[in-house]
N, C-alpha and C. Protein backbone atom coordinates (compact mmCIF):
# COMPACT_ATOMS: atom_id res chain seq x y z
N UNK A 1 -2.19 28.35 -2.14
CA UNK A 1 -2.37 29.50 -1.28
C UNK A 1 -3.44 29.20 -0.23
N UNK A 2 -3.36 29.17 0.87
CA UNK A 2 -3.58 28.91 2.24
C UNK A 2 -5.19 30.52 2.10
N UNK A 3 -6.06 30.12 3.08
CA UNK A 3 -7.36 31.40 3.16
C UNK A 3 -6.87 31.34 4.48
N UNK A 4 -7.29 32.76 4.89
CA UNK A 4 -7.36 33.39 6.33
C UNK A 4 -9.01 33.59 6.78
N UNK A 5 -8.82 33.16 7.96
CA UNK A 5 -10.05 32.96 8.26
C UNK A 5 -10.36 33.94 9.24
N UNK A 6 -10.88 35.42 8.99
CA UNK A 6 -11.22 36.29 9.53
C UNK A 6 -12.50 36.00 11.07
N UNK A 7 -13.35 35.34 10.65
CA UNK A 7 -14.59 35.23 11.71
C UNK A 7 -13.98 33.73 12.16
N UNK A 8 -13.84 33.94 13.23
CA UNK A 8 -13.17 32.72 13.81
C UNK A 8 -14.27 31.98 14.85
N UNK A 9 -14.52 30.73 15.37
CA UNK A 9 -15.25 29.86 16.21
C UNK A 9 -16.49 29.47 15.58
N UNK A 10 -16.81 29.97 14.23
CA UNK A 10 -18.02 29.35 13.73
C UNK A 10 -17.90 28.45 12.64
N UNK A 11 -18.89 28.00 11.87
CA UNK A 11 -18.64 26.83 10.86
C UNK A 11 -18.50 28.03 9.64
N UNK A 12 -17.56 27.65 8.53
CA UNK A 12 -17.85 28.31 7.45
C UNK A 12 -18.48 27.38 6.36
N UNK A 13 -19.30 28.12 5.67
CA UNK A 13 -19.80 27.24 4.50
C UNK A 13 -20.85 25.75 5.31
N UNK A 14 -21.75 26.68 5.83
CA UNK A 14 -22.88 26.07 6.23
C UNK A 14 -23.91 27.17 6.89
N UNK A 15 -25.22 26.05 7.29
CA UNK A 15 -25.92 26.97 7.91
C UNK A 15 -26.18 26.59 9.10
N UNK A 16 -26.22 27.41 10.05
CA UNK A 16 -27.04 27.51 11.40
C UNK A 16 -27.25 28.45 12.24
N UNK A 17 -27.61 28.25 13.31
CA UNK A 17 -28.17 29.35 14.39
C UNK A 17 -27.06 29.75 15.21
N UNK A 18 -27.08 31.46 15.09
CA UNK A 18 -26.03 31.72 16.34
C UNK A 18 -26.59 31.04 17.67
N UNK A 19 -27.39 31.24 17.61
CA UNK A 19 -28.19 30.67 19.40
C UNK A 19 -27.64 29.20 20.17
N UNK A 20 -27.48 28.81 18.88
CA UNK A 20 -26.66 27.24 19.05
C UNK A 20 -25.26 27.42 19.57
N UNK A 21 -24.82 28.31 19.39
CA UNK A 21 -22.95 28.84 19.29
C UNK A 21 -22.66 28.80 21.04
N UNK A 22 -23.47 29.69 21.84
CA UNK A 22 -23.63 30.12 23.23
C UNK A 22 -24.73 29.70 23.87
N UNK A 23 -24.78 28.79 24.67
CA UNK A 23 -25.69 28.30 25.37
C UNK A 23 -25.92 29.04 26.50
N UNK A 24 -27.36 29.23 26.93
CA UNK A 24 -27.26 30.11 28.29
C UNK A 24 -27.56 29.49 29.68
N UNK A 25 -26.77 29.88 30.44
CA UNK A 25 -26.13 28.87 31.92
C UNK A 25 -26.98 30.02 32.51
N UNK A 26 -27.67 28.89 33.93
CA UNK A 26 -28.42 30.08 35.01
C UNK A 26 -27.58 30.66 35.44
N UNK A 27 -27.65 31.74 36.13
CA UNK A 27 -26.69 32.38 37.05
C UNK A 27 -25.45 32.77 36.76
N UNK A 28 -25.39 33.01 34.98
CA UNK A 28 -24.30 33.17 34.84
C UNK A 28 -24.33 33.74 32.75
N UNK A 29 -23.04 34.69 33.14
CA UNK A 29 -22.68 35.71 31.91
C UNK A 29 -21.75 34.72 31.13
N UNK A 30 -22.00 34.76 29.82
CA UNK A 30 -21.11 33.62 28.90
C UNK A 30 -21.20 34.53 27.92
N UNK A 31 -19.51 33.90 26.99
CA UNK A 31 -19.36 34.57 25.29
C UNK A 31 -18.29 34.37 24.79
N UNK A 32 -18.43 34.45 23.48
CA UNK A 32 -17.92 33.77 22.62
C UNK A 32 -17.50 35.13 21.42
N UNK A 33 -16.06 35.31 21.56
CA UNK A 33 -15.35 36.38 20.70
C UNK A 33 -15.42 35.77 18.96
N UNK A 34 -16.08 36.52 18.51
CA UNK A 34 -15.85 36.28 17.02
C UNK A 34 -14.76 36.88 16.32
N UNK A 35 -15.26 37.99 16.20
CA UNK A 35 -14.26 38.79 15.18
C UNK A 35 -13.55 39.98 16.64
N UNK A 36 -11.93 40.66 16.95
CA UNK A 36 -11.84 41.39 17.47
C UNK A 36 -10.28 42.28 16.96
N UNK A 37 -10.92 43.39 16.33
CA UNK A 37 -9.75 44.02 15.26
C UNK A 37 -9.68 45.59 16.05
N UNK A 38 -9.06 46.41 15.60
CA UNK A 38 -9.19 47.72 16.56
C UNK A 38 -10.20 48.11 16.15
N UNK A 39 -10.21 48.35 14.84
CA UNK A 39 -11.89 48.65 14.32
C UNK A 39 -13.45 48.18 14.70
N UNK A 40 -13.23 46.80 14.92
CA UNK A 40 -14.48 46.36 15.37
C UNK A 40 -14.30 45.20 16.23
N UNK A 41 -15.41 44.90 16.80
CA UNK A 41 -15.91 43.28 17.35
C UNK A 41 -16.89 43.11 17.38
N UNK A 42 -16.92 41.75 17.37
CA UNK A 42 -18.40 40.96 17.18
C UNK A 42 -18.26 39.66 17.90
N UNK A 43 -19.32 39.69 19.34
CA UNK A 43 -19.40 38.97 20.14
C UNK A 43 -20.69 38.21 20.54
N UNK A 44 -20.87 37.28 20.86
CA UNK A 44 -22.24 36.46 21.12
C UNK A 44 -22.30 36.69 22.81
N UNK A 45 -23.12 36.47 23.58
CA UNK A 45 -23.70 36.79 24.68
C UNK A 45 -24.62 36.09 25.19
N UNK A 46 -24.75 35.12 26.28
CA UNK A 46 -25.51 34.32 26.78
C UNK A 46 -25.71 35.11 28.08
N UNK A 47 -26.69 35.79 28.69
CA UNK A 47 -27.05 35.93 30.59
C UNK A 47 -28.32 35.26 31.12
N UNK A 48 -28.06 34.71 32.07
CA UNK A 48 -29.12 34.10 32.77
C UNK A 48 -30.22 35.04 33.39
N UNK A 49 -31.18 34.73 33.97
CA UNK A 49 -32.26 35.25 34.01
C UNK A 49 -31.50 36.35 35.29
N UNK A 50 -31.64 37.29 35.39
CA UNK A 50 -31.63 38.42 36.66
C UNK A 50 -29.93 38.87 36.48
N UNK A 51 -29.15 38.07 35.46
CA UNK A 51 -27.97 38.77 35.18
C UNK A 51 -27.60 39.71 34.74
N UNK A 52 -26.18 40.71 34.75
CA UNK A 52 -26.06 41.87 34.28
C UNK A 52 -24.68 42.02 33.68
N UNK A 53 -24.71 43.14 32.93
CA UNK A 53 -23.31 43.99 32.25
C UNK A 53 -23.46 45.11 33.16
N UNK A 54 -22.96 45.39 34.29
CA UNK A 54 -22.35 46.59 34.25
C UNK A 54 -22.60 47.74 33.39
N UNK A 55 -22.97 49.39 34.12
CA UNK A 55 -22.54 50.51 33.49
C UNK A 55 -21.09 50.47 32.89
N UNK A 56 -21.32 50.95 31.79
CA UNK A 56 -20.27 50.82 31.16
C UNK A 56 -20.23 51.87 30.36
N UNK A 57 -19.26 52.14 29.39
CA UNK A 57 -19.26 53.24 28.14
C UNK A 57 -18.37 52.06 27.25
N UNK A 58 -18.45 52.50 25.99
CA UNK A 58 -17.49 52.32 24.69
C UNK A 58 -17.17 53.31 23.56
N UNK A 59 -16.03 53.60 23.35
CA UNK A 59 -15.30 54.13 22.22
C UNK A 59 -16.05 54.13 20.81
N UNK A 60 -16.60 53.16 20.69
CA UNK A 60 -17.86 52.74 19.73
C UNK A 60 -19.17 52.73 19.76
N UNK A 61 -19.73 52.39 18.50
CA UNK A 61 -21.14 52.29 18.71
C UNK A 61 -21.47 51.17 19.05
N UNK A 62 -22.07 50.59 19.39
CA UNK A 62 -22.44 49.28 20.15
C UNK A 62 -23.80 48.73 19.28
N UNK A 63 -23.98 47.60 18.48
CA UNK A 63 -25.29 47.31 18.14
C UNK A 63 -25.56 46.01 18.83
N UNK A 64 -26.65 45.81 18.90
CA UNK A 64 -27.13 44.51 19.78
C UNK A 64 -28.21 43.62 19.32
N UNK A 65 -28.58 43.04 19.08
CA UNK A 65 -29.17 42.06 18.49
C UNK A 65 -30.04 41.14 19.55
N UNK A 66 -30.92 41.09 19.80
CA UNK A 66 -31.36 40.33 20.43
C UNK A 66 -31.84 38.95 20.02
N UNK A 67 -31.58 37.72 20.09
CA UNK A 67 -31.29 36.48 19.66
C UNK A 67 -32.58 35.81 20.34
N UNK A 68 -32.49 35.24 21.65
CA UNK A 68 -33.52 35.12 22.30
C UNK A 68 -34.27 35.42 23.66
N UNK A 69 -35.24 36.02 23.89
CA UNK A 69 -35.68 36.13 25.45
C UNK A 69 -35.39 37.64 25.43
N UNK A 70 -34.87 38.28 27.22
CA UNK A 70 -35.30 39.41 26.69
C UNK A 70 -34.29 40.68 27.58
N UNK A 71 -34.07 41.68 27.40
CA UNK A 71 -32.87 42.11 28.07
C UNK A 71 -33.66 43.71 28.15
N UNK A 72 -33.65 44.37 29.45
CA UNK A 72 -33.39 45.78 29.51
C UNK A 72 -32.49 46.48 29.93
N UNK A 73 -32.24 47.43 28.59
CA UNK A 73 -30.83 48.08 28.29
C UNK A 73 -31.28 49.65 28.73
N UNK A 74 -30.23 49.86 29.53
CA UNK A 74 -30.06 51.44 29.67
C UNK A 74 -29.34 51.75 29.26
N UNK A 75 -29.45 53.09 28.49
CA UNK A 75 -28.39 54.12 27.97
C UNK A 75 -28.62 55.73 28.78
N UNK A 76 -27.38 55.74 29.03
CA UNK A 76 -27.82 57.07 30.03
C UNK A 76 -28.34 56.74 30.66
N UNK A 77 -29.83 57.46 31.10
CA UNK A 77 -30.90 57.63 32.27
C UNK A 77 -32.42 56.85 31.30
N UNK A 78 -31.96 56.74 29.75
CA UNK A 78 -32.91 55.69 29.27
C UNK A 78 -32.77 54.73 29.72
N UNK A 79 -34.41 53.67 29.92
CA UNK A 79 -34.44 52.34 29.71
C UNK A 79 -35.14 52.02 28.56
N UNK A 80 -35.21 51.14 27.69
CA UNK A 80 -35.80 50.20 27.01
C UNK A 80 -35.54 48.69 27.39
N UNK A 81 -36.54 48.08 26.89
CA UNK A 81 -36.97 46.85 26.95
C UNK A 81 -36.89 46.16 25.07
N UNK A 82 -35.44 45.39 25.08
CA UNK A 82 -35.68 44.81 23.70
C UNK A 82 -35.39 43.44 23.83
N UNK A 83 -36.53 42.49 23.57
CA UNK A 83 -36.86 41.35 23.43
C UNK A 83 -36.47 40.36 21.85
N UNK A 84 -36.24 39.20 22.07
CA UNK A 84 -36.21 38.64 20.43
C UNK A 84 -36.49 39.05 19.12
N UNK A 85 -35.68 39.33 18.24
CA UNK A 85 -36.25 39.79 16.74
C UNK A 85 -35.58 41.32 17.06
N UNK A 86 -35.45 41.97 17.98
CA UNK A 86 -35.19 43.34 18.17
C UNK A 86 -33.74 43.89 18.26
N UNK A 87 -33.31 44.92 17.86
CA UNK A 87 -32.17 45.40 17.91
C UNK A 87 -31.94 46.97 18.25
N UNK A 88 -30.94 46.95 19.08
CA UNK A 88 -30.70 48.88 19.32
C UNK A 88 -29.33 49.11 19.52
N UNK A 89 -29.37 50.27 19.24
CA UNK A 89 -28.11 51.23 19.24
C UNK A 89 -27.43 51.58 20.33
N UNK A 90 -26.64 51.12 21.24
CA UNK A 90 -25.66 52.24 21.68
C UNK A 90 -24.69 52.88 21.53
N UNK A 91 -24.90 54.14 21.46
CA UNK A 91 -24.21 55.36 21.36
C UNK A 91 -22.88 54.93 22.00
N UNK A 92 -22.00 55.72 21.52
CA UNK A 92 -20.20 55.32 21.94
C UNK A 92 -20.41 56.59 22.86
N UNK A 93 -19.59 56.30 23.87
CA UNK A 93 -19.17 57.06 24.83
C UNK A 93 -20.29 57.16 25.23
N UNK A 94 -21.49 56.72 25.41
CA UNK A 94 -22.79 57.27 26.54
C UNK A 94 -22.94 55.95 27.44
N UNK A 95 -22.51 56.04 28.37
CA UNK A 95 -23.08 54.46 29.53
C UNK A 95 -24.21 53.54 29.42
N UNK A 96 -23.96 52.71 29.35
CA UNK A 96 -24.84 51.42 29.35
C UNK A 96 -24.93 50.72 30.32
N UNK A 97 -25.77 49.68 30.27
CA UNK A 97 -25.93 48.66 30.72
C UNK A 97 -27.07 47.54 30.09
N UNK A 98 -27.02 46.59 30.79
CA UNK A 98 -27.38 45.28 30.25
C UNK A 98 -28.09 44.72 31.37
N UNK A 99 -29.38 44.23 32.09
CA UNK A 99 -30.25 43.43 32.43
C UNK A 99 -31.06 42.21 31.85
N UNK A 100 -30.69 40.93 32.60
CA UNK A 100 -31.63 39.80 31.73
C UNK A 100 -32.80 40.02 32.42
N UNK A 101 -34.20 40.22 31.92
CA UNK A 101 -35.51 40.12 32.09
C UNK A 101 -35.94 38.87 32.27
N UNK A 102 -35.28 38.17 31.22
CA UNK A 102 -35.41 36.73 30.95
C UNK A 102 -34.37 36.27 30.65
N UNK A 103 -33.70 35.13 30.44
CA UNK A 103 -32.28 34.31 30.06
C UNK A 103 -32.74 35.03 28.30
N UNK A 104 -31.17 35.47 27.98
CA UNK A 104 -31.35 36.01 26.77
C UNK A 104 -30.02 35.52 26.31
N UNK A 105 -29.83 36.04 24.99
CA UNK A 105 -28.68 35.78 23.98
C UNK A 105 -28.80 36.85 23.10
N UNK A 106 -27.53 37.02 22.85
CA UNK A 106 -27.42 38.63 22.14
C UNK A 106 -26.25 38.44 21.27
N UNK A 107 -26.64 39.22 20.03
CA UNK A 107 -25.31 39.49 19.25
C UNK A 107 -24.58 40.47 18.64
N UNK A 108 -22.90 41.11 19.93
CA UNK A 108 -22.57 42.36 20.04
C UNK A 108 -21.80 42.81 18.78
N UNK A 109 -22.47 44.03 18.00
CA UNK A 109 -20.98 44.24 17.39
C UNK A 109 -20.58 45.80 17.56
N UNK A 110 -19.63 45.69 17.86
CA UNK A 110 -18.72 47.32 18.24
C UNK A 110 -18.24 47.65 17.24
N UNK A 111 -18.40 48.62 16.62
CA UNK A 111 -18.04 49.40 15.37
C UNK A 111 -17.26 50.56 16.25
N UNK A 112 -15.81 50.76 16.46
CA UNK A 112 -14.70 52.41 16.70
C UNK A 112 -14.37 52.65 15.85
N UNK A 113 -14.06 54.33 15.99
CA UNK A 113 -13.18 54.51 14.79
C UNK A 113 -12.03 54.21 14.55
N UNK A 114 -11.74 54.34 13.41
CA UNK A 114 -10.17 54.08 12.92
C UNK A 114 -9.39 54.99 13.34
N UNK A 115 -8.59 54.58 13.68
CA UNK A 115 -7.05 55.36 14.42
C UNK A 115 -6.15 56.30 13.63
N UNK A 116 -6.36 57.03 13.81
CA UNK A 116 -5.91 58.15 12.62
C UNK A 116 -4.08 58.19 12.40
């Protein structure tokens, strides 16, 4: 019997650093789809220093991970500033966005609901 390999592009049955996975290029937005089901995704994120995501909204909650360096995120008419080691919430359906402060790396996962 054959395994299915749900998290796809990484090593299984070892260890290392997501940071290693997505390298971050100047002047430029990079990523790497892990997992993408209707229910969820989980994506890695490389932006160069002064790069951006777009206002945006999602169907989901959005968690973010900050990997390395440093990104300010608006939600709504909030800003915060979350740097390495740090993680925050966005709210589904409230607009975002994404600013590199510094060349950063991030790790997205979108939690929607299930489809009734």
């Amino acid at each position: 019997m054959g395994t299915t390999t749900l998290i796809k592009k990484l090593p299984h049955s070892e260890v290392f650093r997501l940071e290693d996975m997505v390298l971050v290029d100047a002047n430029q937005v990079s990523s790497m789809t892990i997992v993408q089901k209707p229910s969820i995704g989980i994506t890695l994120f490389s932006l160069g220093k002064g790069e951006g995501i777009k206002m945006h909204t999602s169907p989901g909650d959005a968690m973010v991970q900050i990997l390395s360096g440093k990104a300010e995120i608006m939600i709504g008419e909030d800003k915060y500033t979350v740097q390495v080691g740090e993680t925050i919430i966005l709210p589904a359906d409230i607009p975002h966005s994404l600013q590199a402060v510094e060349s950063f790396q991030m790790l997205l996962i979108v939690v929607k609901p299930d489809k009734e």
